[in-house]
C-alpha atoms as a PDB file:
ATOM      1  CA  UNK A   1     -73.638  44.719 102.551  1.00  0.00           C
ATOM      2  CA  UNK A   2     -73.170  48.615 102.715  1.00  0.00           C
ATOM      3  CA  UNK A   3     -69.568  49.258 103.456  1.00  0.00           C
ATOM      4  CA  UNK A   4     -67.983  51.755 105.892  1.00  0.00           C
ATOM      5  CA  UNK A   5     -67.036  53.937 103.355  1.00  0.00           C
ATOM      6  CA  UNK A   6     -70.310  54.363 101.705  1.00  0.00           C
ATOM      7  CA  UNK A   7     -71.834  55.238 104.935  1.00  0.00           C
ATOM      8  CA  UNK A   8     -69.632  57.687 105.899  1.00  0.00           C
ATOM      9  CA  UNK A   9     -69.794  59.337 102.158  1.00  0.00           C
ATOM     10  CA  UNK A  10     -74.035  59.267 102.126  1.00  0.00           C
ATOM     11  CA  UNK A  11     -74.367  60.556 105.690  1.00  0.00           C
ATOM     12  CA  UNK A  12     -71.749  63.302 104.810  1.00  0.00           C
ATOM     13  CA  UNK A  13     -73.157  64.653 101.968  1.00  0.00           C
ATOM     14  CA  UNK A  14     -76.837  64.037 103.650  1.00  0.00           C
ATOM     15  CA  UNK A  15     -75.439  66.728 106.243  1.00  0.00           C
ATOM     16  CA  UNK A  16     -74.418  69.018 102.793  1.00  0.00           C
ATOM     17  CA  UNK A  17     -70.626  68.662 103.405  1.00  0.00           C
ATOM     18  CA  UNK A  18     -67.643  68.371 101.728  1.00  0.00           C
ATOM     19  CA  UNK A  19     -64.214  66.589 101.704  1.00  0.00           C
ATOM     20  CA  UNK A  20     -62.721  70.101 102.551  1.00  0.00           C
ATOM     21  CA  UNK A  21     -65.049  71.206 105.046  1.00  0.00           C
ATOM     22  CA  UNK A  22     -64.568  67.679 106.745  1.00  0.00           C
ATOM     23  CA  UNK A  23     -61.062  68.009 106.790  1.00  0.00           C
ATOM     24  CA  UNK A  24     -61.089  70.670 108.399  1.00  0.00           C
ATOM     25  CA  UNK A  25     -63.159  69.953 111.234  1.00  0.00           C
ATOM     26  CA  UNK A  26     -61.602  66.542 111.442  1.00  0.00           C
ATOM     27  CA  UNK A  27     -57.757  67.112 111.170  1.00  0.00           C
ATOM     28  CA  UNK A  28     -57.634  64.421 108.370  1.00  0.00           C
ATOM     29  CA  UNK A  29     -56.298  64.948 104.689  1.00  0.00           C
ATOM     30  CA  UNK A  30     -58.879  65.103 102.009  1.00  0.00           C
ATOM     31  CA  UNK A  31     -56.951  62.386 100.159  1.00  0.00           C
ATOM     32  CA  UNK A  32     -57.252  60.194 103.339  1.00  0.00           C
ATOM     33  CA  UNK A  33     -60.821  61.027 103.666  1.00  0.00           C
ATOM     34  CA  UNK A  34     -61.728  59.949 100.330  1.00  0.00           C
ATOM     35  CA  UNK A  35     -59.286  56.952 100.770  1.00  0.00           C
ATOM     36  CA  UNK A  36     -61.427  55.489 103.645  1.00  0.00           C
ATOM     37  CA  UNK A  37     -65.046  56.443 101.819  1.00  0.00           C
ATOM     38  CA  UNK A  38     -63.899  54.659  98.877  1.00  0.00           C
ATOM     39  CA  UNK A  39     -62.268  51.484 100.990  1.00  0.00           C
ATOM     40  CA  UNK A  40     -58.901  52.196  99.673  1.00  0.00           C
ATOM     41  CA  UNK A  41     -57.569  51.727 103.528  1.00  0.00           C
ATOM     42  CA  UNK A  42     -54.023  50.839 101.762  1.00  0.00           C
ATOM     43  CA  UNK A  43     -53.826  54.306 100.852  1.00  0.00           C
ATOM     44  CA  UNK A  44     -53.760  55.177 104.766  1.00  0.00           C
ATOM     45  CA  UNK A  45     -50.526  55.104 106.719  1.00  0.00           C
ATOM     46  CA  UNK A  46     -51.129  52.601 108.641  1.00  0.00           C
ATOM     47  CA  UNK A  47     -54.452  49.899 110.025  1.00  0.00           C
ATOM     48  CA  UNK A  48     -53.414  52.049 113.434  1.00  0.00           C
ATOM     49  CA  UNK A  49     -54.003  55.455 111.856  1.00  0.00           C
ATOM     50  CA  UNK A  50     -56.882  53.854 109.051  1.00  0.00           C
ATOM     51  CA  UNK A  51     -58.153  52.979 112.880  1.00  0.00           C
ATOM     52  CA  UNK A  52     -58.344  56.600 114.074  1.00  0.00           C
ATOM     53  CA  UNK A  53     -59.768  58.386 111.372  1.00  0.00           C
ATOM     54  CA  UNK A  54     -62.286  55.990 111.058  1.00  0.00           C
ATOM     55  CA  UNK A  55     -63.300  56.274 114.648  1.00  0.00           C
ATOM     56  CA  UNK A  56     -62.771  60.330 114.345  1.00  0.00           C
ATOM     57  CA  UNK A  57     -64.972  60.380 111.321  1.00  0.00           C
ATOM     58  CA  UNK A  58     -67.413  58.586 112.825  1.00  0.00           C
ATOM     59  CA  UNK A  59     -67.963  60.904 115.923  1.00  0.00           C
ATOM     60  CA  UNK A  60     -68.061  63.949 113.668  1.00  0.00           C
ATOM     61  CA  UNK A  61     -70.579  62.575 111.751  1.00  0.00           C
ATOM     62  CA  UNK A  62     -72.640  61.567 114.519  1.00  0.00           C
ATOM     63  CA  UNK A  63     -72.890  57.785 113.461  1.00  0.00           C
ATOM     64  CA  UNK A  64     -72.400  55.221 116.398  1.00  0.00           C
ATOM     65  CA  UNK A  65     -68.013  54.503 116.785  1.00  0.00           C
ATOM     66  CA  UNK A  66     -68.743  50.955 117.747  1.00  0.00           C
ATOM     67  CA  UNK A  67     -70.328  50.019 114.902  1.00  0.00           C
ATOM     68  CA  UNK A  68     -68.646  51.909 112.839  1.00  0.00           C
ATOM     69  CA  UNK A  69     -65.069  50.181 113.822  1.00  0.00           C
ATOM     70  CA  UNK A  70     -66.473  46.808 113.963  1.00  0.00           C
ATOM     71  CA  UNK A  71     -67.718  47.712 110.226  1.00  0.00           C
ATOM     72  CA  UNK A  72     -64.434  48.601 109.230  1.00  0.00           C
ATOM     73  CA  UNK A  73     -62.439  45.994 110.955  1.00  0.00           C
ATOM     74  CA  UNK A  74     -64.493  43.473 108.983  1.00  0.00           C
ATOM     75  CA  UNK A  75     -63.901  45.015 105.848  1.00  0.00           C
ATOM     76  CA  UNK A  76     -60.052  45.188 106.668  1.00  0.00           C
ATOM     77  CA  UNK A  77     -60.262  41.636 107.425  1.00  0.00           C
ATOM     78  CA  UNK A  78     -61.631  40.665 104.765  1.00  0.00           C
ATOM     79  CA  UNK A  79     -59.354  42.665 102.406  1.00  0.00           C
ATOM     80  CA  UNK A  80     -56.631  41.602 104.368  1.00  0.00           C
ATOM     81  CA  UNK A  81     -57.648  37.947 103.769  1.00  0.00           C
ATOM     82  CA  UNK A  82     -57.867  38.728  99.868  1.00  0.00           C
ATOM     83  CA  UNK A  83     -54.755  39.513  99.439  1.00  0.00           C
ATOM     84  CA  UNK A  84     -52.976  37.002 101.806  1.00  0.00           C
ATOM     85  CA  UNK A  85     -54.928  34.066 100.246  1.00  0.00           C
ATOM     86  CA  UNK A  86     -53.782  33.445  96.898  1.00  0.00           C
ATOM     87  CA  UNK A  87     -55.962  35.256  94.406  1.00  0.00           C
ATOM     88  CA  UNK A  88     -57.704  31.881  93.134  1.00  0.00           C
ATOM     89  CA  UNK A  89     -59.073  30.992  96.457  1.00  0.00           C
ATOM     90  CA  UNK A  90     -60.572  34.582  96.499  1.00  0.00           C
ATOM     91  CA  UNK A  91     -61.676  35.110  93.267  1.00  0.00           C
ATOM     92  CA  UNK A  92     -62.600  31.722  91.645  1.00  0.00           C
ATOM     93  CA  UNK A  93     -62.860  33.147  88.242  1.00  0.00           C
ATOM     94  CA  UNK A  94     -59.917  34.859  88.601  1.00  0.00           C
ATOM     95  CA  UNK A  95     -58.229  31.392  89.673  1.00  0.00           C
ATOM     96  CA  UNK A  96     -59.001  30.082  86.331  1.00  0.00           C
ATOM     97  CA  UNK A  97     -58.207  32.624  84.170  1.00  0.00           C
ATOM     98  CA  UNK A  98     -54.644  32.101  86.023  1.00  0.00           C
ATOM     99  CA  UNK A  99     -54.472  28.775  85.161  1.00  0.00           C
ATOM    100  CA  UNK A 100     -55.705  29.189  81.588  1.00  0.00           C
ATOM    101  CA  UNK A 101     -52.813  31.667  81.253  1.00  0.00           C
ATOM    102  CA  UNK A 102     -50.148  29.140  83.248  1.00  0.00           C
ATOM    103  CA  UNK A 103     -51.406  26.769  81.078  1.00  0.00           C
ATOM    104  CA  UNK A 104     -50.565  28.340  77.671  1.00  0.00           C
ATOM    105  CA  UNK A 105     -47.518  29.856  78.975  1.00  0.00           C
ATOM    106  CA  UNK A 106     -46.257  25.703  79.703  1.00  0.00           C
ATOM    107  CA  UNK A 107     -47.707  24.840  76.512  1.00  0.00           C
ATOM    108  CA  UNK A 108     -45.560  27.962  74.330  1.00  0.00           C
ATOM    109  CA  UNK A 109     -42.271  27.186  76.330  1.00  0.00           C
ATOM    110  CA  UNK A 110     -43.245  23.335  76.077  1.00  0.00           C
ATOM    111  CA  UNK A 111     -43.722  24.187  72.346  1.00  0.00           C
ATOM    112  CA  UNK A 112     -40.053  26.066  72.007  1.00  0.00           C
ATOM    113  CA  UNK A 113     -38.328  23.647  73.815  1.00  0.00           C
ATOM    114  CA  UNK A 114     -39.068  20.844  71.302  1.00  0.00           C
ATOM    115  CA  UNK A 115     -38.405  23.259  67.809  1.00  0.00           C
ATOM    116  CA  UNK A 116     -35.088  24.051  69.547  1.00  0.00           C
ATOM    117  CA  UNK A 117     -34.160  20.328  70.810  1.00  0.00           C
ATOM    118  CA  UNK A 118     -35.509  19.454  66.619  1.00  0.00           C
ATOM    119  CA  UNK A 119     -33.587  21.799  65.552  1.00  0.00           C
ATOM    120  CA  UNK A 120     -30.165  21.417  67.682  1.00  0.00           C
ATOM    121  CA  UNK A 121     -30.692  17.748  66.609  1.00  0.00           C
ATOM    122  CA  UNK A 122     -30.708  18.415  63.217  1.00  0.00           C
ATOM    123  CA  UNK A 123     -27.500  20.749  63.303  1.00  0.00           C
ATOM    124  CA  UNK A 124     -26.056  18.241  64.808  1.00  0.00           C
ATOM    125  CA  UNK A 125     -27.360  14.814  64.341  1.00  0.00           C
ATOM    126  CA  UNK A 126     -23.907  13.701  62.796  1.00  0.00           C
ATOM    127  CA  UNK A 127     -22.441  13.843  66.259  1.00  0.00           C
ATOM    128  CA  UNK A 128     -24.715  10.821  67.079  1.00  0.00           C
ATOM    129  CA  UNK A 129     -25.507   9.428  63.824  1.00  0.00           C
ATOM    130  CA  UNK A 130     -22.660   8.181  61.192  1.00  0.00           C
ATOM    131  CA  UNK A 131     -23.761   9.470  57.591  1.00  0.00           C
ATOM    132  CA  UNK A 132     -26.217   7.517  54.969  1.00  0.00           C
ATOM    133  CA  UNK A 133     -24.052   6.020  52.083  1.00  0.00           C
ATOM    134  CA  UNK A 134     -25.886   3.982  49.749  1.00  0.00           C
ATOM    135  CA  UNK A 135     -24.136   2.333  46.615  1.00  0.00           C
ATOM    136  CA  UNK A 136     -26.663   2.365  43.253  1.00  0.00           C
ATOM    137  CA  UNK A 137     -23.629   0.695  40.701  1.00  0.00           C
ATOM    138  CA  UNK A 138     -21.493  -1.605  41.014  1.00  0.00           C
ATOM    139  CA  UNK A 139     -23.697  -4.266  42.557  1.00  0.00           C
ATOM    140  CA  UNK A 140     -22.501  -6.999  44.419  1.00  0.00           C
ATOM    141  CA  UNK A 141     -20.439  -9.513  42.667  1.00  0.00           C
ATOM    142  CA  UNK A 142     -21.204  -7.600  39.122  1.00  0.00           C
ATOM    143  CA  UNK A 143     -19.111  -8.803  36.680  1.00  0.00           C
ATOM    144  CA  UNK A 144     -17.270  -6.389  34.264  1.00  0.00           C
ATOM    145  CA  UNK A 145     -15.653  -6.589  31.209  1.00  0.00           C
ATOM    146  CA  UNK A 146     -13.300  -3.084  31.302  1.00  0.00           C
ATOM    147  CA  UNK A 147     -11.051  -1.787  33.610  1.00  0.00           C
ATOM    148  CA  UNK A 148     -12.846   1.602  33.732  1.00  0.00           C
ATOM    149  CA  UNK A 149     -15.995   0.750  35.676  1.00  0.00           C
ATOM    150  CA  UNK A 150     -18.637   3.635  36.686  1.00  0.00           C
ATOM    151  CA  UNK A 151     -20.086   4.025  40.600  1.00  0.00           C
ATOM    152  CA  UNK A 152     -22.758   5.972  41.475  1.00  0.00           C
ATOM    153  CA  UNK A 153     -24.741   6.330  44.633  1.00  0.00           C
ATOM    154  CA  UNK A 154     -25.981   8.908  47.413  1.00  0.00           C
ATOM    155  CA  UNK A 155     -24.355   9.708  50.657  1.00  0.00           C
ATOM    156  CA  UNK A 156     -25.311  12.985  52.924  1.00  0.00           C
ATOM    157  CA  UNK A 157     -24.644  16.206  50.840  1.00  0.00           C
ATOM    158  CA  UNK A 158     -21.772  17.947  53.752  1.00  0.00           C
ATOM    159  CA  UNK A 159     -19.870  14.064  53.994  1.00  0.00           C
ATOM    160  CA  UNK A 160     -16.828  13.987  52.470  1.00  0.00           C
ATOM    161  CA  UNK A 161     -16.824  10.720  50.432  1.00  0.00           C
ATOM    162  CA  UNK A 162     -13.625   8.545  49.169  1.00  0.00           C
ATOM    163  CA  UNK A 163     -14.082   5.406  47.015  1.00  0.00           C
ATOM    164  CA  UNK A 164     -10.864   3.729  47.198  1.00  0.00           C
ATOM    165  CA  UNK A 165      -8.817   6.601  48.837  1.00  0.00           C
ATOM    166  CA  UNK A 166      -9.946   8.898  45.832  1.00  0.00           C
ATOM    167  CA  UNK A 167     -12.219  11.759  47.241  1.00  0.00           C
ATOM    168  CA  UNK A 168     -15.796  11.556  45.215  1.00  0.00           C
ATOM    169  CA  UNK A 169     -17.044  15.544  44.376  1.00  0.00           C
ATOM    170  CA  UNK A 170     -20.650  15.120  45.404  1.00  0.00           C
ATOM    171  CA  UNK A 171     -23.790  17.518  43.961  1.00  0.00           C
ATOM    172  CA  UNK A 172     -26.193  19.364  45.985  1.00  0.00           C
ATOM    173  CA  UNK A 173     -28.077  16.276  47.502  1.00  0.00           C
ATOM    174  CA  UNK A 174     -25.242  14.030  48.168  1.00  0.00           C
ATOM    175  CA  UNK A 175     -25.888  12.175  44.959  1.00  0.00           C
ATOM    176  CA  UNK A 176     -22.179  11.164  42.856  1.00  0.00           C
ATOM    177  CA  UNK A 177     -21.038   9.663  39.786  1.00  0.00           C
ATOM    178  CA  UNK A 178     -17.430   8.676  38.765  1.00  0.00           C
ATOM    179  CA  UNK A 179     -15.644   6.733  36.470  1.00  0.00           C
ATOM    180  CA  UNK A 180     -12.533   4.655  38.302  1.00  0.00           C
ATOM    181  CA  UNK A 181     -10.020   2.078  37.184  1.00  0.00           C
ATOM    182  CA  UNK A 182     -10.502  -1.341  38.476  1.00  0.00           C
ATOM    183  CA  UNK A 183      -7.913  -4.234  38.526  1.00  0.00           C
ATOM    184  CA  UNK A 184      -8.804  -7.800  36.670  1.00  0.00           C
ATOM    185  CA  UNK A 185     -10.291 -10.488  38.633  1.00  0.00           C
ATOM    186  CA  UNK A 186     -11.638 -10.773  41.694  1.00  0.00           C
ATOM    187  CA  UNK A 187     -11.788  -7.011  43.355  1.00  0.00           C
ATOM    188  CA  UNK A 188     -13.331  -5.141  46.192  1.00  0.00           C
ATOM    189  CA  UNK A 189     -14.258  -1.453  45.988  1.00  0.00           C
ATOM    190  CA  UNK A 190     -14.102   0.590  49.459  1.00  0.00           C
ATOM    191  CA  UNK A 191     -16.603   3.088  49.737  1.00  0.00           C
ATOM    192  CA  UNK A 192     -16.086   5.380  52.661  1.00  0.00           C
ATOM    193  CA  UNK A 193     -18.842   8.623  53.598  1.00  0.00           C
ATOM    194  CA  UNK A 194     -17.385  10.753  56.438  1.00  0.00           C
ATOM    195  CA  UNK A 195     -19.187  13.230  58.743  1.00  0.00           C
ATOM    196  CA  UNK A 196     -17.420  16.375  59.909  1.00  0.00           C
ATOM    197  CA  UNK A 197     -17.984  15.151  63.341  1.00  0.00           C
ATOM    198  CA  UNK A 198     -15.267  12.259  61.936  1.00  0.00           C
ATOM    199  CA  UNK A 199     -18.089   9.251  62.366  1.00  0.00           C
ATOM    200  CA  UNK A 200     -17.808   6.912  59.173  1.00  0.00           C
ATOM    201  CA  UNK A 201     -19.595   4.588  57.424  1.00  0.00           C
ATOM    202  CA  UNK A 202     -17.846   2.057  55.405  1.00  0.00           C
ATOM    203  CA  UNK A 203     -19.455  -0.043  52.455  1.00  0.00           C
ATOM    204  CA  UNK A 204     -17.901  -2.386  49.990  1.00  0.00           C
ATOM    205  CA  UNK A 205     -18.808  -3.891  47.180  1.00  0.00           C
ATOM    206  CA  UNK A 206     -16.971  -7.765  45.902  1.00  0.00           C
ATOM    207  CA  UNK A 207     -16.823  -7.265  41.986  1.00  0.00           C
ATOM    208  CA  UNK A 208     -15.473  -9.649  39.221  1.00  0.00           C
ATOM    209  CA  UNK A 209     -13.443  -7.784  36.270  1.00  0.00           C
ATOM    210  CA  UNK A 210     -12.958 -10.238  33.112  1.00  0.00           C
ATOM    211  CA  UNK A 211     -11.320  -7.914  30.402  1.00  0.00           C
ATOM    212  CA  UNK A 212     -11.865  -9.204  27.022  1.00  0.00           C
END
């Protein structure tokens, strides 16, 4: 469908005239001029004054003003309807290239969201969690024949662990050895593994000390 614009530009320069010389017959800018040939009608003041130079153009260029408006007010219209409608309804491709990019944009944040809540839990998973302590030596109801027995175990590396009130130096990975002194017969060892959040864990192990 041939648009207002492109009429008025081929029957202008079929009469050999320019924006300048149009202008000046006309009383409309050159800018406005080539606003309306190229459809640009949001370039014009106003649909009131895009209304009067279109109907002024027309008559100078000897084309029928009837037609001419009704061209033009359908081709307002139906810009006007572009760009109230939501672009997708207008422009199905465009619609889903939108939701293509909507779409990765949820999946990216979605994406985020879960490395920050992974790693907000893992700062700080010994607010909810009391630490790991597990006991390798002495096992339960292991019988010894010395007062100097030897623990060992693993408990998380940034606890703070006390076997029998007597703070354990750990290594690197939480792992610890130590020598303590044990009483004769039957005796229980108090392992205790606590967080800096101040949750504990508690283990003990029932032991049987028969010195020779």
């Amino acid at each position: 469908m041939i648009r207002i614009g492109q009429q008025f530009e081929e029957e202008r320069k079929r009469k050999g005239l320019n924006l300048e010389e149009v202008s000046r017959a006309t009383k409309i800018r050159e800018d406005f001029l080539r606003a309306i040939e190229k459809g640009d009608f949001r370039a014009l003041p106003s649909s009131a004054y895009a209304y009067g130079f279109v109907r002024n153009y027309a008559k100078f260029l000897g084309l029928p003003v009837e037609k001419s408006l009704a061209l033009y007010r359908r081709e307002f219209d139906e810009k006007k309807q572009i760009e109230v409608l939501p672009r997708g309804l207008a422009n199905p491709n465009e619609y889903k290239r939108t939701k293509f990019k909507i779409g990765k944009s949820v999946i990216i944040i979605g994406v985020v969201f879960v490395l920050i809540a992974f790693f907000l839990l893992f700062q700080y998973r010994g607010a909810l969690f009391n630490p790991s302590l597990k006991i390798e030596t002495p096992k339960e109801n292991q019988s010894f024949k010395t007062l100097t027995i030897e623990v060992t175990g693993k408990t998380d590396p940034d606890s703070t662990l006390t076997v029998e009130n007597q703070q354990i130096t750990l290594d690197r990975n939480g792992n610890f050895t130590k020598e303590i002194t044990v009483f004769p017969g039957n005796t229980t060892i108090t392992f205790t593994a606590e967080n800096r959040f101040g949750r504990t864990t508690v283990l003990k192990r029932d032991i049987i000390v028969k010195p020779d």
